[in-house]
Protein backbone atom coordinates (compact mmCIF):
# COMPACT_ATOMS: atom_id res chain seq x y z
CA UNK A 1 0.00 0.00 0.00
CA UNK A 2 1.21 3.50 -0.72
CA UNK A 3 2.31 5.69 2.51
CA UNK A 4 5.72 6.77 4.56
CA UNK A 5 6.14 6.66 8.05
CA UNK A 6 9.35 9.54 9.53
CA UNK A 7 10.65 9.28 12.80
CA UNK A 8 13.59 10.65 14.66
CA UNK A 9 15.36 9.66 18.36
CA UNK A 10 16.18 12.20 20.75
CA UNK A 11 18.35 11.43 23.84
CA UNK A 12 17.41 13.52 27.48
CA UNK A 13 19.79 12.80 29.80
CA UNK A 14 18.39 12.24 33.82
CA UNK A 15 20.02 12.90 36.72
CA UNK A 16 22.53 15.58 36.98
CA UNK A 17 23.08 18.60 34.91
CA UNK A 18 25.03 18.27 31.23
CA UNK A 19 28.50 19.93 31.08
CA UNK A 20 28.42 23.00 28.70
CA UNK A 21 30.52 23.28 25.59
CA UNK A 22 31.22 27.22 24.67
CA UNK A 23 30.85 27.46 20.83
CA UNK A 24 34.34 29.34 20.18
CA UNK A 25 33.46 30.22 16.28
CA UNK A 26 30.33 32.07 16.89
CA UNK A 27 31.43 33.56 20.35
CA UNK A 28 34.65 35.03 17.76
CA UNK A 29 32.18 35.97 15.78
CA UNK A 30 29.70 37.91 18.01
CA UNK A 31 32.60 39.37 20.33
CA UNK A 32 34.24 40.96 16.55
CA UNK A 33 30.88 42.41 16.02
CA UNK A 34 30.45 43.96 19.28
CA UNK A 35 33.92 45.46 19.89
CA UNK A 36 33.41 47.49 16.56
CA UNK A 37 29.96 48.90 17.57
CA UNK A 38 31.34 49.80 21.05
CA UNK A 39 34.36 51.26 19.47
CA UNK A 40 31.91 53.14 17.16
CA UNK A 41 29.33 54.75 19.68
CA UNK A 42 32.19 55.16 22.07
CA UNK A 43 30.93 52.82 24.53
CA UNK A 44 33.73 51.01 27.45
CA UNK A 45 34.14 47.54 26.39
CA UNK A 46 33.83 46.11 29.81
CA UNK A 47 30.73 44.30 29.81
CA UNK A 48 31.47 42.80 27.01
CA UNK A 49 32.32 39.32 28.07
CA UNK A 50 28.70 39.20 29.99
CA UNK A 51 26.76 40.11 27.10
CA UNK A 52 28.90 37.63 24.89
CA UNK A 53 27.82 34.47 26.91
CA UNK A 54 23.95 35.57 26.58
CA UNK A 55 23.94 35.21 22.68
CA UNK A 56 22.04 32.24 21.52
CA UNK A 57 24.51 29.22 21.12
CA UNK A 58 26.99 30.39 21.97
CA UNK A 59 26.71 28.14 25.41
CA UNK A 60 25.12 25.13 24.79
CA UNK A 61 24.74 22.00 26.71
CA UNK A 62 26.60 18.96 25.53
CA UNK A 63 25.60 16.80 22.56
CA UNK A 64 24.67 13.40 24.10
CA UNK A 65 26.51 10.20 22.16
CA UNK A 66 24.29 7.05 22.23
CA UNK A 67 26.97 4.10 23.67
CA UNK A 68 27.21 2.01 20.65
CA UNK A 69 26.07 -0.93 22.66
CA UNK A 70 22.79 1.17 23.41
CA UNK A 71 22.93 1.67 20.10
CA UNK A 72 22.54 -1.62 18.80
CA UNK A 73 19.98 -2.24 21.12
CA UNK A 74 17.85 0.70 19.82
CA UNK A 75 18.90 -0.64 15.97
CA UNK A 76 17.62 -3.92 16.91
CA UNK A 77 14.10 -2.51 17.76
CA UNK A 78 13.85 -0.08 14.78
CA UNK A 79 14.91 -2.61 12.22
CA UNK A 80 11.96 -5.31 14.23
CA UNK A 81 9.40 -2.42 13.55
CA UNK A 82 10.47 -2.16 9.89
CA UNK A 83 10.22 -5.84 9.03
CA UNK A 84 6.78 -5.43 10.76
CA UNK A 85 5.66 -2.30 9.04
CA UNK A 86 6.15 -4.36 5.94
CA UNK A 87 4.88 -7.57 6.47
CA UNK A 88 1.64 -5.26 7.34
CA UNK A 89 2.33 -3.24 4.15
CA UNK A 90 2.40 -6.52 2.16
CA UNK A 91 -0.87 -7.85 3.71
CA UNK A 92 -3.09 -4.73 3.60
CA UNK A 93 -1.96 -4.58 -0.24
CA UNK A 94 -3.15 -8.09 -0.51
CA UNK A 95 -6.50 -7.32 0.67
CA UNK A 96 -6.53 -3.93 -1.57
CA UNK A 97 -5.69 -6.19 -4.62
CA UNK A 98 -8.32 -8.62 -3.99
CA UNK A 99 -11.07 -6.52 -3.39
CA UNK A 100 -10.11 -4.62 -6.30
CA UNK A 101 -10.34 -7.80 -8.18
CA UNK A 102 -13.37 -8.50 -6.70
CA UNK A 103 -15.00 -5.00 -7.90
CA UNK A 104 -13.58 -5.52 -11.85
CA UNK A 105 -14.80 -9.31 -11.55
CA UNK A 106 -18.31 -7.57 -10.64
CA UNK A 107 -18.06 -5.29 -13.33
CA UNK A 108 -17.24 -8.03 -15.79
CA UNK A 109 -20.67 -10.09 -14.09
CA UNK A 110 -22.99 -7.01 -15.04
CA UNK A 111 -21.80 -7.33 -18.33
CA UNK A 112 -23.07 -10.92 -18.86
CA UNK A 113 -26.51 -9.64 -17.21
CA UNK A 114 -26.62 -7.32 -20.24
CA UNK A 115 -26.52 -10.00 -22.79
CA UNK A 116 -30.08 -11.55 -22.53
CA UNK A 117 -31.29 -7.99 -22.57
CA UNK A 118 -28.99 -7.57 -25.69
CA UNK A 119 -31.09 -10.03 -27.57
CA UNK A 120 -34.74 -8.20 -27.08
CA UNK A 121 -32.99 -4.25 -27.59
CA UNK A 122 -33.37 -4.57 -31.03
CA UNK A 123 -37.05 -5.57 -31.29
CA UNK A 124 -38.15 -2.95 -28.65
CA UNK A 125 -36.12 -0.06 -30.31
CA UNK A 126 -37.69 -0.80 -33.55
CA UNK A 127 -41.59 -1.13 -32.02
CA UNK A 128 -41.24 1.61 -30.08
CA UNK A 129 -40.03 4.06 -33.11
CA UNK A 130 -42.08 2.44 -35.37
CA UNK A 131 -45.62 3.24 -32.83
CA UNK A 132 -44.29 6.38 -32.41
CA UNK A 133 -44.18 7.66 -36.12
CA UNK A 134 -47.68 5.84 -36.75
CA UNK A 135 -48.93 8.06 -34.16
CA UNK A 136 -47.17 11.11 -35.61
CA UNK A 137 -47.92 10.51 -38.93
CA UNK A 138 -50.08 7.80 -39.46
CA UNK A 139 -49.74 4.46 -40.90
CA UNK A 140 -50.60 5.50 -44.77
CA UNK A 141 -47.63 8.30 -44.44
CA UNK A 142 -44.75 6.11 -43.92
CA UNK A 143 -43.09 4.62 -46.27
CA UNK A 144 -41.54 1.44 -45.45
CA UNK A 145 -38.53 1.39 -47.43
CA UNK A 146 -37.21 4.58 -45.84
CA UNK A 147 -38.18 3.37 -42.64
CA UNK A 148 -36.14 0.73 -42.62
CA UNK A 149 -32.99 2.25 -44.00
CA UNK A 150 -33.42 4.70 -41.03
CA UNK A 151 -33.92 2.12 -38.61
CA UNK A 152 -31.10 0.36 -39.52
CA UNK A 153 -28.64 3.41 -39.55
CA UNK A 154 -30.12 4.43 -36.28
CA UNK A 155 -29.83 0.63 -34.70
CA UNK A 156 -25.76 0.42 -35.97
CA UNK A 157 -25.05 3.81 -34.56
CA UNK A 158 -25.88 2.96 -31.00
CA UNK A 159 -24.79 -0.76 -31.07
CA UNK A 160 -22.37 -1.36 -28.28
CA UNK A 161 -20.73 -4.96 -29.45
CA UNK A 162 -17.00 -2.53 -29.49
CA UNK A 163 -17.49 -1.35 -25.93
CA UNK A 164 -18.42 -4.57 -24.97
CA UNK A 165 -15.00 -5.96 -26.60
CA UNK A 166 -12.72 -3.44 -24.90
CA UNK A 167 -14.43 -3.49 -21.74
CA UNK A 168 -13.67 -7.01 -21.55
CA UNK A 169 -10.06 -7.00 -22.78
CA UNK A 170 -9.49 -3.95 -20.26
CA UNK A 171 -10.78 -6.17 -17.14
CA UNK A 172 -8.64 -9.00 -18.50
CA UNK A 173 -5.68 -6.70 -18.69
CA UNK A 174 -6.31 -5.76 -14.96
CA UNK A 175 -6.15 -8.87 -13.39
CA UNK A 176 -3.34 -9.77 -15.24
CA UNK A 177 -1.55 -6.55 -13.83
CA UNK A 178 -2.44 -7.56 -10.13
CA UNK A 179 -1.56 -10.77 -10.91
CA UNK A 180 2.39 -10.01 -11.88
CA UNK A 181 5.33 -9.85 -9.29
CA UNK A 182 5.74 -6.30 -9.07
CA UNK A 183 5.80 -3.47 -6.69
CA UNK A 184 4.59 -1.07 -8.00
CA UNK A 185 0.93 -1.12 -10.22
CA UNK A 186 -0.66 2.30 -8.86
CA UNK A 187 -0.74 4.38 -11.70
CA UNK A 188 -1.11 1.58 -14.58
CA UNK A 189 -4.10 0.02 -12.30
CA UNK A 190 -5.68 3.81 -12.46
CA UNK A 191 -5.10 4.54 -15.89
CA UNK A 192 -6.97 0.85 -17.00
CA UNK A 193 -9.63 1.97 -14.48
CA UNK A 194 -10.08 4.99 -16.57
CA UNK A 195 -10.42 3.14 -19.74
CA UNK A 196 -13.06 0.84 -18.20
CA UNK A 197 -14.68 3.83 -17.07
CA UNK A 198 -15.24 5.33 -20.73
CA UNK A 199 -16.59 2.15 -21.81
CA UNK A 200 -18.69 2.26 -19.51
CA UNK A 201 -19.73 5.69 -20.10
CA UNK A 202 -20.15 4.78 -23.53
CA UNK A 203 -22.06 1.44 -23.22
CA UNK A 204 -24.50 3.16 -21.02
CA UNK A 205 -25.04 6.43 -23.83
CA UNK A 206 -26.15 3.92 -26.40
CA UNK A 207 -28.30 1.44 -24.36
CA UNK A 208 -31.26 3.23 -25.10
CA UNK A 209 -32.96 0.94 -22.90
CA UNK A 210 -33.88 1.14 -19.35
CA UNK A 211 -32.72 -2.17 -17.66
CA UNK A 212 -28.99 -1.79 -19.46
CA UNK A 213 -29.32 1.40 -18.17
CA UNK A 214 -29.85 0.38 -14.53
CA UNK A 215 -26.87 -2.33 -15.12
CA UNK A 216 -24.63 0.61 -16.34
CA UNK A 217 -24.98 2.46 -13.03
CA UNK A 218 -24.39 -0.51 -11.05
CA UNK A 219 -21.14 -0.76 -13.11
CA UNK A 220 -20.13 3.09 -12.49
CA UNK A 221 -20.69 1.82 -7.93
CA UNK A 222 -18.39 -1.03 -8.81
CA UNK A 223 -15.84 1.32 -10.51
CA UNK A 224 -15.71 3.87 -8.39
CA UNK A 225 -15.40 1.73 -5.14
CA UNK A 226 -11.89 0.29 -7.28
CA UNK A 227 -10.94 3.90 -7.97
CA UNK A 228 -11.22 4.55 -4.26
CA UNK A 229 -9.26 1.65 -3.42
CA UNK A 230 -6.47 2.01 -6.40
CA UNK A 231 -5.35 5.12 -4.62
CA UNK A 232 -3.79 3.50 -2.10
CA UNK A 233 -1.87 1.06 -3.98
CA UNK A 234 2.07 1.99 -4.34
């Protein structure tokens, strides 16, 4: 799963106070800068040694050094979390792949329920015009001939039998992209889930029929639930 985890280790010492180290560079620095301005203005120099060992850092306390045997203990322990923060990492990426399998391989099921619908579209698309213009026009105004030409140009431009194809070959394509050895799938999973997505889109445009219709939007739950999920995936 995608994510990053940053920590740091900080030692506090107990006990008695830490020895102070004076920070020669920067006192130089500061004691340079204030001889010149009291030179300057005029002012006696006196108090300059006071005012020197106020300025930040220039006394600090010493810099604790883990004992490298402490050390390794504290190594030990950090490198025990790792292995654990991965073998979780691995598992909840497991259960993100499957269930994003398991949303595509619902996807690909409400595309078999739109077959046996498939089979009727046709015939209901071509009573339903064909009542319509007989109540428009009436019976002994249309002219068969034309009618059918029309019908048939109208019928091929929304037939879906290409969206159906890619949809198909774009769920096959996903599994087989959870299915390799790799690390990291993010952004190919997302992009195929866009492609699905416009077939989808498409499919559902040109259904033209209510029940396909209903199927379509069942589709768009199933991909959006995997678009949710795909996020997280490294």
């Amino acid at each position: 799963i995608r994510g990053s985890i940053d920590f740091n280790i900080s030692i506090r010492q107990d006990g008695a106070s830490k020895p102070m180290v004076i920070n020669t560079g920067l006192a130089v620095y500061y004691y340079q800068g204030m001889k010149q301005i009291a030179q300057q203005l005029g002012i006696a120099e006196d108090n300059i040694l006071s005012t020197l060992m106020r300025m930040p850092e220039v006394v600090v306390p010493e810099q604790d050094v883990l004992p490298e045997e402490e050390w390794a203990e504290v190594k030990t322990i950090i490198e025990a979390a790792a292995e654990n923060l991965m073998e979780h990492r691995k598992n909840e990426g497991a259960a993100l792949l499957k269930d994003l399998s398991t949303r595509i391989r619902n996807i690909e099921g409400l595309l078999q329920d739109v077959l046996p619908l498939e089979a009727t579209r046709t015939d209901k698309i071509r009573s339903r015009i064909t009542q319509s213009l007989r109540d428009s026009v009436g019976s002994e105004n249309l002219d068969p001939n034309r009618f059918e030409q029309e019908l048939i140009f109208y019928i091929e431009r929304i037939d879906f039998t290409e969206e159906k194809t890619r949809l198909t070959q774009h769920c096959t394509y996903f599994h087989g992209i959870i299915e390799k050895e790799e690390v990291s799938k993010g952004k190919r999973l997302g992009f195929i889930l866009q492609e699905v997505g416009r077939e989808i889109n498409t499919l559902g445009a040109k259904a033209n029929n209510a029940d396909i219709q209903q199927i379509v939007i069942e589709m768009k739950d199933e991909l959006e639930k995997a678009k949710e999920q795909v996020l997280n995936v490294l």
